[in-house]
PDB file of N, CA and C in Angstrom:
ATOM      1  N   UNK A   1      -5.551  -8.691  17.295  1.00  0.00           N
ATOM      2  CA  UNK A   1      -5.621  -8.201  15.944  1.00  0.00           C
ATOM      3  C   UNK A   1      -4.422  -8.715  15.149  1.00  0.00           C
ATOM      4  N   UNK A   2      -4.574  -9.378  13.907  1.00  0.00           N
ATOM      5  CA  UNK A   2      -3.678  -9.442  13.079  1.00  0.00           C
ATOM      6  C   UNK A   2      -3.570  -8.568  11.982  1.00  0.00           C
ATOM      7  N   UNK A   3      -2.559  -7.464  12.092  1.00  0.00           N
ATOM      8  CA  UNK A   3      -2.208  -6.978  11.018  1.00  0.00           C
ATOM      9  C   UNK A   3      -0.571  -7.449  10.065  1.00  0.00           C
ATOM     10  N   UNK A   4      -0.863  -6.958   8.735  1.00  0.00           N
ATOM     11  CA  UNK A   4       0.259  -7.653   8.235  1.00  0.00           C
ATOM     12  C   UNK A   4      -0.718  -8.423   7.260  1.00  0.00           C
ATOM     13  N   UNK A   5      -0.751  -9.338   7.562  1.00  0.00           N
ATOM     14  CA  UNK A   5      -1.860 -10.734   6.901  1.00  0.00           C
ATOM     15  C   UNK A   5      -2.406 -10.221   5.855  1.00  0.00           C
ATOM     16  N   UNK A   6      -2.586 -11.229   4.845  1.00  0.00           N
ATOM     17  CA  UNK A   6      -3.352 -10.720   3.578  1.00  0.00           C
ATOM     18  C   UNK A   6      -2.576  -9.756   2.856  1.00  0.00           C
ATOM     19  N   UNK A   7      -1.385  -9.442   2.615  1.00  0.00           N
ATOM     20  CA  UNK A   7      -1.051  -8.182   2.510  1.00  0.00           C
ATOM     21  C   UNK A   7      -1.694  -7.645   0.801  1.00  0.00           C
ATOM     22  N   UNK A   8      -2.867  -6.919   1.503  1.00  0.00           N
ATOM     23  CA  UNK A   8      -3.533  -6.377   0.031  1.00  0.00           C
ATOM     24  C   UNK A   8      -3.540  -7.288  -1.348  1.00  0.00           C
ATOM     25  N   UNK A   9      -4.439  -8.511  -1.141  1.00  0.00           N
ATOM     26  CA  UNK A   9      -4.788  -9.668  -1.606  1.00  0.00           C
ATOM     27  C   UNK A   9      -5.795  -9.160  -2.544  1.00  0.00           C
ATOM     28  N   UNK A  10      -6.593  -8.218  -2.474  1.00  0.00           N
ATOM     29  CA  UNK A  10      -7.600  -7.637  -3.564  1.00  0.00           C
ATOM     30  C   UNK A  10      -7.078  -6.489  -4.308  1.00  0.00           C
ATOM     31  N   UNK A  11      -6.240  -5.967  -4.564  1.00  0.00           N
ATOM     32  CA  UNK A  11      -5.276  -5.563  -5.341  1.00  0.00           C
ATOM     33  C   UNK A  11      -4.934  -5.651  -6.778  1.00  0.00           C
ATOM     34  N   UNK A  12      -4.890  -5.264  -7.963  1.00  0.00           N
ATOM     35  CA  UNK A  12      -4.603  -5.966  -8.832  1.00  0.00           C
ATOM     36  C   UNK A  12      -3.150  -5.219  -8.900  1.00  0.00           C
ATOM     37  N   UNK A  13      -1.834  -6.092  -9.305  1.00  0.00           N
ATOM     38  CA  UNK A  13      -0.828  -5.428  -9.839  1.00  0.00           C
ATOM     39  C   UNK A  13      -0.513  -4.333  -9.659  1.00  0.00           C
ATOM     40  N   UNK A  14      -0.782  -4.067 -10.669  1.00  0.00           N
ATOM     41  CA  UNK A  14      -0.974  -3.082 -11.350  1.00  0.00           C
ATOM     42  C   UNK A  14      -1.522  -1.558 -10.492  1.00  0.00           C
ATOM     43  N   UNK A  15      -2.290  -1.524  -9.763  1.00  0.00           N
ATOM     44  CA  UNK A  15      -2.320  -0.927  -8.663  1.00  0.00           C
ATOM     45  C   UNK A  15      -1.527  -0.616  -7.334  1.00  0.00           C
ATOM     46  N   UNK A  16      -0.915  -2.025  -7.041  1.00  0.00           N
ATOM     47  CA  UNK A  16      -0.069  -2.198  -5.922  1.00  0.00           C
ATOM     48  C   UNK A  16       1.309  -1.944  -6.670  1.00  0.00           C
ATOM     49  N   UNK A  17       1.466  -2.142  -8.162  1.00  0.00           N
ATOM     50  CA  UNK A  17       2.683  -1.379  -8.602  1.00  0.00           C
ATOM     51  C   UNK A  17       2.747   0.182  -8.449  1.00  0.00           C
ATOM     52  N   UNK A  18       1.646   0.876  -9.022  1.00  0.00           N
ATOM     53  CA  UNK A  18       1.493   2.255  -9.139  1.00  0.00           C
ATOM     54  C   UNK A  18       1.745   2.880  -7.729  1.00  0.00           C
ATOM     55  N   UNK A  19       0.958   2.099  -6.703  1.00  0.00           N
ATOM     56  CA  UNK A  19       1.604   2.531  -5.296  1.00  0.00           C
ATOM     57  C   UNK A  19       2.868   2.711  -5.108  1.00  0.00           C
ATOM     58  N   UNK A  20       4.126   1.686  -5.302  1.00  0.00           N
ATOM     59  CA  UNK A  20       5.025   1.899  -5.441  1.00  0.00           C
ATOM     60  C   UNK A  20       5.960   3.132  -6.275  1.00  0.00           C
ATOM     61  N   UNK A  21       5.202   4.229  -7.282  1.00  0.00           N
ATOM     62  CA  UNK A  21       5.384   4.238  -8.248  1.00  0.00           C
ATOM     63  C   UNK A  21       6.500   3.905  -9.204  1.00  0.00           C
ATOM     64  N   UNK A  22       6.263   2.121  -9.735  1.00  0.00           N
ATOM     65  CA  UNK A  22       7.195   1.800 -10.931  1.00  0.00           C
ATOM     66  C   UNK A  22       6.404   1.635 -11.739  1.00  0.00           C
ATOM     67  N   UNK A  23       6.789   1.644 -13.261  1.00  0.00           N
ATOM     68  CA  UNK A  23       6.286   1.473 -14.341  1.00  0.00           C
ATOM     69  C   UNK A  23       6.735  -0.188 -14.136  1.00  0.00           C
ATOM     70  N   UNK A  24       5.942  -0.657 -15.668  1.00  0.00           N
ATOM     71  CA  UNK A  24       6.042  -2.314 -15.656  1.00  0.00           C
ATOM     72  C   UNK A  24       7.928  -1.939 -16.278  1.00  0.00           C
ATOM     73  N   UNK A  25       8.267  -1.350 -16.830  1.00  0.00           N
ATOM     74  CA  UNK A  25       9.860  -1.652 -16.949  1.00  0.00           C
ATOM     75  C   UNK A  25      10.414  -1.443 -15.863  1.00  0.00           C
ATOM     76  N   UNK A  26      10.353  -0.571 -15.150  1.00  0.00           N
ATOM     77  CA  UNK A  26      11.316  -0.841 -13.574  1.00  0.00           C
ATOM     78  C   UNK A  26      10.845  -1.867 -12.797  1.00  0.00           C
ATOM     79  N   UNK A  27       9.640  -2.562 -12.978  1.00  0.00           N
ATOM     80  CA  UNK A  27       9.494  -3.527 -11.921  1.00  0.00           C
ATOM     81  C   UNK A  27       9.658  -5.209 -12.730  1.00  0.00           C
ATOM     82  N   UNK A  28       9.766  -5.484 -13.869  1.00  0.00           N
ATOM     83  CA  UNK A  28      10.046  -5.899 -15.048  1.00  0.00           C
ATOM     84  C   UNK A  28      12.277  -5.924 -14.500  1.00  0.00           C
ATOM     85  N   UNK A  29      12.432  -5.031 -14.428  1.00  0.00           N
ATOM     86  CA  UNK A  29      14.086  -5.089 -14.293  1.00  0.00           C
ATOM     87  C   UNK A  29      14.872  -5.172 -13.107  1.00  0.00           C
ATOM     88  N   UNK A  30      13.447  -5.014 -11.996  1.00  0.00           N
ATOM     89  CA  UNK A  30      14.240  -5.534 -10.551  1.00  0.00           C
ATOM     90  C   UNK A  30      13.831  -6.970 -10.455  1.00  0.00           C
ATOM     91  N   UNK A  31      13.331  -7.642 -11.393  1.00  0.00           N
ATOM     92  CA  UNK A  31      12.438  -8.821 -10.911  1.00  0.00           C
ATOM     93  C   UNK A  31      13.232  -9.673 -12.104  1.00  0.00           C
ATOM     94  N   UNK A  32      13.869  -9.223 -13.018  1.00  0.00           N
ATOM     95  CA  UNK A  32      15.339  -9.700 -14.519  1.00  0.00           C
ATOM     96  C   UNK A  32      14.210 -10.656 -15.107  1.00  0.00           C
ATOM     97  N   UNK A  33      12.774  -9.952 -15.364  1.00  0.00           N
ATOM     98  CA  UNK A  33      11.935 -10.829 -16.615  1.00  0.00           C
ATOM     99  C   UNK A  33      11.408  -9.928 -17.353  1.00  0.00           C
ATOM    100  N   UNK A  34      10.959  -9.966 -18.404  1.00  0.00           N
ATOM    101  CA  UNK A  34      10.528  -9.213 -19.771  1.00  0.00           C
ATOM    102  C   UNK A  34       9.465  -8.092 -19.064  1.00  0.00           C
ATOM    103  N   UNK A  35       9.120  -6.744 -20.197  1.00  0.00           N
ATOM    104  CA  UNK A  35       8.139  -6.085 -19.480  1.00  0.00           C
ATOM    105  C   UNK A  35       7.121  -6.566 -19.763  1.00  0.00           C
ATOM    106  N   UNK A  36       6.707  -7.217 -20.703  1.00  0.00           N
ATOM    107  CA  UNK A  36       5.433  -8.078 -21.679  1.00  0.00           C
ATOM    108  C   UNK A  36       4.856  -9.027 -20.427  1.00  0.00           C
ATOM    109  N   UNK A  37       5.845  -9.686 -19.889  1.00  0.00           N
ATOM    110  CA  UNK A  37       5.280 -10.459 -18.790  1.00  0.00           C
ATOM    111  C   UNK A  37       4.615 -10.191 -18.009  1.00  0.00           C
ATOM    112  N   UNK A  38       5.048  -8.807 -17.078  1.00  0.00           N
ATOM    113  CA  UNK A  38       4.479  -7.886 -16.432  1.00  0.00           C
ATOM    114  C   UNK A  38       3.454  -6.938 -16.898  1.00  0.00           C
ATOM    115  N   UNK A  39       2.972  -6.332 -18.059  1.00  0.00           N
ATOM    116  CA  UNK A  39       1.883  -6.317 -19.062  1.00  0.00           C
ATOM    117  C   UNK A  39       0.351  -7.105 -18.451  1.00  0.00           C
ATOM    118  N   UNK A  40       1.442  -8.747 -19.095  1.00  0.00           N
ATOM    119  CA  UNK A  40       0.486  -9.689 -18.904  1.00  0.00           C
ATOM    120  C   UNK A  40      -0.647  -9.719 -17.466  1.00  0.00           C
ATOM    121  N   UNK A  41       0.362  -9.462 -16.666  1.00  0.00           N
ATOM    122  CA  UNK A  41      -0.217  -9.864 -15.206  1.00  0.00           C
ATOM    123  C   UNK A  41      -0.578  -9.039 -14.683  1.00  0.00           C
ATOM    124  N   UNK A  42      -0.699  -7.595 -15.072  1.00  0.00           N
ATOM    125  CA  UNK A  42      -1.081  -6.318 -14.486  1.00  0.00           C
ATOM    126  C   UNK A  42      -2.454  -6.293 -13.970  1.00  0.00           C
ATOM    127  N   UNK A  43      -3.403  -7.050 -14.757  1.00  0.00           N
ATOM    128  CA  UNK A  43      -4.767  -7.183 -14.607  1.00  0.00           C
ATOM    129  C   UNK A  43      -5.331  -8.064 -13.621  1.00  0.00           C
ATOM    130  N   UNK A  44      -4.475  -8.339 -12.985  1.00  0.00           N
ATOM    131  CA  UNK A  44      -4.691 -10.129 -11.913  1.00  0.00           C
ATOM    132  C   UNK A  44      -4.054  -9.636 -10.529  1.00  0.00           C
ATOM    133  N   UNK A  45      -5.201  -9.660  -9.632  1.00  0.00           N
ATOM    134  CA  UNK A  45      -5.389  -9.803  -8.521  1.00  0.00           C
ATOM    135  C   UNK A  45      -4.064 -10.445  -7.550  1.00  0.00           C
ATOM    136  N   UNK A  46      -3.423 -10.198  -7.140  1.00  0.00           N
ATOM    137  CA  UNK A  46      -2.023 -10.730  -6.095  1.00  0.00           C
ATOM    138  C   UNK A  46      -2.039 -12.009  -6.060  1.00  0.00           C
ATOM    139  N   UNK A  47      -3.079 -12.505  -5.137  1.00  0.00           N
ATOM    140  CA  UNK A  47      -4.311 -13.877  -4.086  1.00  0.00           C
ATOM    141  C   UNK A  47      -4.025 -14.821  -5.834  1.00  0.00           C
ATOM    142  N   UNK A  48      -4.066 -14.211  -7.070  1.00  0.00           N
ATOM    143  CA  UNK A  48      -4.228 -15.334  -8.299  1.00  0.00           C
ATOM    144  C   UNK A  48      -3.282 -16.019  -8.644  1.00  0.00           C
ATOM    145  N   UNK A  49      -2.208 -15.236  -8.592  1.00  0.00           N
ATOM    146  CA  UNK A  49      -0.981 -15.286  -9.321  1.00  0.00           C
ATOM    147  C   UNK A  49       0.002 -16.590  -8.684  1.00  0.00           C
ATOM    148  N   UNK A  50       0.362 -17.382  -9.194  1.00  0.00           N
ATOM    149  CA  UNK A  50       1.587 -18.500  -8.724  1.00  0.00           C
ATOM    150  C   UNK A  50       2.681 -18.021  -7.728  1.00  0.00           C
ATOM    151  N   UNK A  51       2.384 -19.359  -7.550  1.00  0.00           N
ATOM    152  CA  UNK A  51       3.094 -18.807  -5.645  1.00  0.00           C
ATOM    153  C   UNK A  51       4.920 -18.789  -6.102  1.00  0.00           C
ATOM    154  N   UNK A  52       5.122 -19.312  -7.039  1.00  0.00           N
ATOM    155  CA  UNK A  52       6.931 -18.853  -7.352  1.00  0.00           C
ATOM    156  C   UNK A  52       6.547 -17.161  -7.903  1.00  0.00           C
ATOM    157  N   UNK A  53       6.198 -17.097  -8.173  1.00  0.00           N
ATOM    158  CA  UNK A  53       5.924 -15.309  -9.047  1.00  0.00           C
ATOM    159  C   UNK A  53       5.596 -14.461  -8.106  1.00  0.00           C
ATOM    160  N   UNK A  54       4.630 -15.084  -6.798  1.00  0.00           N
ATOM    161  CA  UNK A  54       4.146 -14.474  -5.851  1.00  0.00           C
ATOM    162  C   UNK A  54       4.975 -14.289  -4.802  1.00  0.00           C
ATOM    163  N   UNK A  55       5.895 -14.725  -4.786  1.00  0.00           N
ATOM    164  CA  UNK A  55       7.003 -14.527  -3.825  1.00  0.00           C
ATOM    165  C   UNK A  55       8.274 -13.589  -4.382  1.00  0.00           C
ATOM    166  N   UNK A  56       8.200 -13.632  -5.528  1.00  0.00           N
ATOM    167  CA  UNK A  56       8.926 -12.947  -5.885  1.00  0.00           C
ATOM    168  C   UNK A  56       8.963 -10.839  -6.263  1.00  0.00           C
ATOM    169  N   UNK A  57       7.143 -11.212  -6.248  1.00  0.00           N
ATOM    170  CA  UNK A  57       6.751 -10.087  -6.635  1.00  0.00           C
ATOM    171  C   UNK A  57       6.496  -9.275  -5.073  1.00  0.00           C
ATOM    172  N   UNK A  58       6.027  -9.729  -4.153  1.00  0.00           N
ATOM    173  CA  UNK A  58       5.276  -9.568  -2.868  1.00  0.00           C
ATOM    174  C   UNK A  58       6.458  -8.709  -2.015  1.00  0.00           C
ATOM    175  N   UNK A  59       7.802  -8.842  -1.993  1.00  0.00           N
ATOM    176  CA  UNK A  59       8.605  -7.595  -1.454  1.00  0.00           C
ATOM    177  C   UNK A  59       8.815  -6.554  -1.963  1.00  0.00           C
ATOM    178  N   UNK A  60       8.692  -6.273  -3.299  1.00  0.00           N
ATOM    179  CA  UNK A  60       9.120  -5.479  -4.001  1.00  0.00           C
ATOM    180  C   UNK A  60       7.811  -4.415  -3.846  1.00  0.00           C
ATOM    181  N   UNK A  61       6.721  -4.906  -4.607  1.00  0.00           N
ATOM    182  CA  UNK A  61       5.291  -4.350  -4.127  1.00  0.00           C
ATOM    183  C   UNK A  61       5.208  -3.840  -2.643  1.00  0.00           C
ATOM    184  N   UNK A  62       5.586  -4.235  -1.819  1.00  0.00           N
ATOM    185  CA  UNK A  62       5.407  -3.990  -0.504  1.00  0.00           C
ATOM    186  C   UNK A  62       6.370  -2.436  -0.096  1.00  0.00           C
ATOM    187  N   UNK A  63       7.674  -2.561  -0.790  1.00  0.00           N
ATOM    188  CA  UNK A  63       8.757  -1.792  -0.370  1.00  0.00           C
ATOM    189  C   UNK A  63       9.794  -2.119   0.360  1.00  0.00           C
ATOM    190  N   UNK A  64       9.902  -3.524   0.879  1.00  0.00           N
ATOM    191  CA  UNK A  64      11.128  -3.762   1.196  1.00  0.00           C
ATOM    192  C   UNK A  64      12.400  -4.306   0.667  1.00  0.00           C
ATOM    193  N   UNK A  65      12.603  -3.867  -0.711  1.00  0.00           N
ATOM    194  CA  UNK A  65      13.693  -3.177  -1.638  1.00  0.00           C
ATOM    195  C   UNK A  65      13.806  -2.049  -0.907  1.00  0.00           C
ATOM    196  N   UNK A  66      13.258  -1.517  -0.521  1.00  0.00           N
ATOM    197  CA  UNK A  66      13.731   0.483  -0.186  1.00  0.00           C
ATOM    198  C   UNK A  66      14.679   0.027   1.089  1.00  0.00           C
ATOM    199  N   UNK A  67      14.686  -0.507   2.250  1.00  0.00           N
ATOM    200  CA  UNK A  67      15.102  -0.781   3.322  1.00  0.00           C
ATOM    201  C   UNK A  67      17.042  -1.457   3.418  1.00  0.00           C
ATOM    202  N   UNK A  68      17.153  -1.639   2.407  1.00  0.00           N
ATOM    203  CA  UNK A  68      18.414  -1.835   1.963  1.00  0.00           C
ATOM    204  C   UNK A  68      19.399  -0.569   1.487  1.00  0.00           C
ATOM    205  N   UNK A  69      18.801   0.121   0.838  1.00  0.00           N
ATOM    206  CA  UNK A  69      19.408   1.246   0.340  1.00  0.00           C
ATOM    207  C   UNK A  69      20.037   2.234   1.389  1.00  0.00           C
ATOM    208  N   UNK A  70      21.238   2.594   0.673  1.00  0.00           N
ATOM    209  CA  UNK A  70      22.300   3.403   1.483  1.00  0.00           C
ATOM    210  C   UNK A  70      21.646   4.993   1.500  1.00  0.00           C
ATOM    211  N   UNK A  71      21.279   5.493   2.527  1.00  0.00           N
ATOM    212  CA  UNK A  71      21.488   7.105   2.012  1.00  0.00           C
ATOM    213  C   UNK A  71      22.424   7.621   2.611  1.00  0.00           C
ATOM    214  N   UNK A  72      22.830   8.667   1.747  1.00  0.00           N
ATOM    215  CA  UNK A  72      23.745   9.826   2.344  1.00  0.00           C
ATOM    216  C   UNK A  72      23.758  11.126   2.759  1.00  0.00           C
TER     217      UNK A  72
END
């Protein structure tokens, strides 16, 4: 079995953001591009999106931003 793979490729954004729950400005300000941009792309499927954007977006969506963080 491969799990992992595909990671939620039918997805739009916008969904896989809300999972996370960020609005397009917090995910817009960990990613240092406009919220309009993120707007834009909310409607588009993961699997669509350009593979520089898609790499950039694909940890954050996922949650491994959280795995860094200090708690106390």
């Amino acid at each position: 079995m491969f799990f992992g793979l595909g990671f939620k490729d039918k997805k739009t954004v916008k969904e896989l953001r809300k999972n996370q729950n960020l609005t397009a400005k917090e995910l817009a300000d960990k990613l240092r591009l406009d919220p309009a941009d993120i707007l834009k792309i909310d409607d588009l499927r993961l699997r669509d999106l350009s593979d520089p954007l898609k790499t950039k977006l694909t940890p954050i969506l996922r949650g491994d931003y959280m795995d860094k963080m200090t708690w106390l």
